[in-house]
Protein backbone atom coordinates (compact mmCIF):
# COMPACT_ATOMS: atom_id res chain seq x y z
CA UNK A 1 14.96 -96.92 77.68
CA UNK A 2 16.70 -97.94 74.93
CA UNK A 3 13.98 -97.19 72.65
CA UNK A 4 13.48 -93.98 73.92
CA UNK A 5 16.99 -92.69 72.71
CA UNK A 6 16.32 -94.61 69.60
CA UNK A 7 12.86 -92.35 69.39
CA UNK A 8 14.14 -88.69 70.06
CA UNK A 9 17.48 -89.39 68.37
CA UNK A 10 15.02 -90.06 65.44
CA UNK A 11 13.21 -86.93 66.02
CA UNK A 12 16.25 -84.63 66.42
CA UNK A 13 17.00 -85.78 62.88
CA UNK A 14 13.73 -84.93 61.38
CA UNK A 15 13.81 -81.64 62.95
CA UNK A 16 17.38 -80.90 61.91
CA UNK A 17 16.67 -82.16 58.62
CA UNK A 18 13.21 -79.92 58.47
CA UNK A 19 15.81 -76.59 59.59
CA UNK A 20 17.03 -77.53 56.47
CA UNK A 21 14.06 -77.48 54.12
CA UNK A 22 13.36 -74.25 55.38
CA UNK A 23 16.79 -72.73 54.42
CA UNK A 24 16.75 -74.11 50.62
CA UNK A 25 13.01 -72.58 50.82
CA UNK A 26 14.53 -68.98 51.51
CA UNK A 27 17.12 -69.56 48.88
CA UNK A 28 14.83 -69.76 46.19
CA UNK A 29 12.93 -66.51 47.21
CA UNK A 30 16.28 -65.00 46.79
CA UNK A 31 15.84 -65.38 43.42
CA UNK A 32 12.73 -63.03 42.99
CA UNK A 33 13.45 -60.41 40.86
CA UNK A 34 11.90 -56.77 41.16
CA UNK A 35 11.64 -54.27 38.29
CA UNK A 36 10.24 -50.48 38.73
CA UNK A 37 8.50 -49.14 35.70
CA UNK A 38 7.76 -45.86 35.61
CA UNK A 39 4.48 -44.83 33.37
CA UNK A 40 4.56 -41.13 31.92
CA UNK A 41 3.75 -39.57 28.65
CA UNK A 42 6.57 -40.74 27.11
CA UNK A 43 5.34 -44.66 27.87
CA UNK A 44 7.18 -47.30 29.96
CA UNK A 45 10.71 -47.30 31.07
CA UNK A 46 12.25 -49.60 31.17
CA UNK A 47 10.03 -50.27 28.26
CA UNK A 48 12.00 -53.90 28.02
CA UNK A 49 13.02 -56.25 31.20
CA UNK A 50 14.57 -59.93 31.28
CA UNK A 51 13.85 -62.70 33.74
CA UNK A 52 14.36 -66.06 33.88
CA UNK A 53 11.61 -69.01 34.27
CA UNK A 54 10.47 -70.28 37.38
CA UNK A 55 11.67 -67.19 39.55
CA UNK A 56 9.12 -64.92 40.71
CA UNK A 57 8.83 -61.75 38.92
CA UNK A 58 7.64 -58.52 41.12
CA UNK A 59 6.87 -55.86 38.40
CA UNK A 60 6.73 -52.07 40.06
CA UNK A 61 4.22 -49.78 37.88
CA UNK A 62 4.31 -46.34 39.01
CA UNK A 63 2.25 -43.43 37.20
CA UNK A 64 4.27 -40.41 36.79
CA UNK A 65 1.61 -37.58 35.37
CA UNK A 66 -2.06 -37.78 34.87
CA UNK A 67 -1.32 -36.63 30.98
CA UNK A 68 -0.65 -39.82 29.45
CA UNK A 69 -2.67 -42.95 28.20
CA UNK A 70 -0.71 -45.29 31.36
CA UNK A 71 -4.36 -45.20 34.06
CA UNK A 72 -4.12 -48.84 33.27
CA UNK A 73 -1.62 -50.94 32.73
CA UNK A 74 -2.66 -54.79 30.05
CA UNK A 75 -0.69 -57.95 29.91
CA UNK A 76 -2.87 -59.67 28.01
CA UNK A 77 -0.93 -63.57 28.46
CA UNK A 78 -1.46 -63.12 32.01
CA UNK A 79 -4.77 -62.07 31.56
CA UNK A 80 -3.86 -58.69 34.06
CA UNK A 81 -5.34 -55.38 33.76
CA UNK A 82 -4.78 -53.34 36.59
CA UNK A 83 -5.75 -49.47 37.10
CA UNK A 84 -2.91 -47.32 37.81
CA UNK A 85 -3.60 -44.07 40.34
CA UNK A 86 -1.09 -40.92 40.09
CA UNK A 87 1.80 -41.79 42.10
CA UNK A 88 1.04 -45.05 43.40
CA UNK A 89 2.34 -48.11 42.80
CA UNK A 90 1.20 -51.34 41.50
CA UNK A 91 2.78 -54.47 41.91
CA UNK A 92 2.00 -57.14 39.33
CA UNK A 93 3.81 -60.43 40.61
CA UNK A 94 4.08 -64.03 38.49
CA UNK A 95 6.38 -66.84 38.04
CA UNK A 96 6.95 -67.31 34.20
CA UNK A 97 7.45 -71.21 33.43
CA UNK A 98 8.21 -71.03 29.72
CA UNK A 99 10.74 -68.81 27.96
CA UNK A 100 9.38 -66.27 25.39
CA UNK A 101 8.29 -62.30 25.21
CA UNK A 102 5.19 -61.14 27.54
CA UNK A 103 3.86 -57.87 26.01
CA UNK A 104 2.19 -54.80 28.13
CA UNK A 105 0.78 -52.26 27.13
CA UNK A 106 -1.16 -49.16 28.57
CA UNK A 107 -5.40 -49.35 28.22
CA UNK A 108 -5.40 -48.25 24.47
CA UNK A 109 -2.20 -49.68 23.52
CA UNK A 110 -0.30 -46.83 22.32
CA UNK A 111 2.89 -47.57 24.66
CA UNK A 112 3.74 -50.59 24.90
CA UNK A 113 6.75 -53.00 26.59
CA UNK A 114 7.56 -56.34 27.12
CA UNK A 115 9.10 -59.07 29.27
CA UNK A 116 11.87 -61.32 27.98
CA UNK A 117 11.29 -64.87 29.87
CA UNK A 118 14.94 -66.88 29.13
CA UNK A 119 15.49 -70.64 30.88
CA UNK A 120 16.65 -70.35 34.56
């Protein structure tokens, strides 16, 4: 009997301990950081964002107009390049693990922005 208590005392603690891995978990995503960028004729804006490293990063592309270069949207370090449709938007998402500038651009590179990565 004895080693029965012993046994689900022993599992009450790993599943109080697991209730509290979950919470740190939901902490971090927290962290995640969402920026709207609006593509018109007159380029990106914000044209310039900063995040921090290892926190994920939700960029928000939206086209504005049809009568500018922005139908695709190039971040060439992350290797994305992603169509944008009229009015629609476009998530890119990454976690950045080493501070620096990320550059976009729209498909022929006459508007461009970029993403200043700092230490968390």
């Amino acid at each position: 009997m004895k080693k029965m208590k012993l046994f689900l005392g022993l599992a009450t603690l790993f599943v109080g301990l697991s209730g509290s891995f979950a919470f740190e978990t939901s902490v971090v995503e927290a962290h995640t950081r969402t920026v709207k960028i609006t593509v018109d004729k007159n380029g990106f804006s914000p044209s310039s964002t900063e995040v921090e490293t290892g926190h994920k990063v939700n960029l928000v592309f939206n086209r504005a107009d049809k009568n500018s270069c922005g139908s695709v949207v190039v971040i060439p370090k992350l290797k994305v390049r992603k169509t944008l449709p009229v009015g629609k938007d476009v998530i890119v998402s990454f976690t950045p693990t080493e501070a620096g500038r990320l550059t976009f651009s729209c498909g022929t590179g006459k508007h461009k922005g970029s993403i200043i990565v700092s230490e968390g």
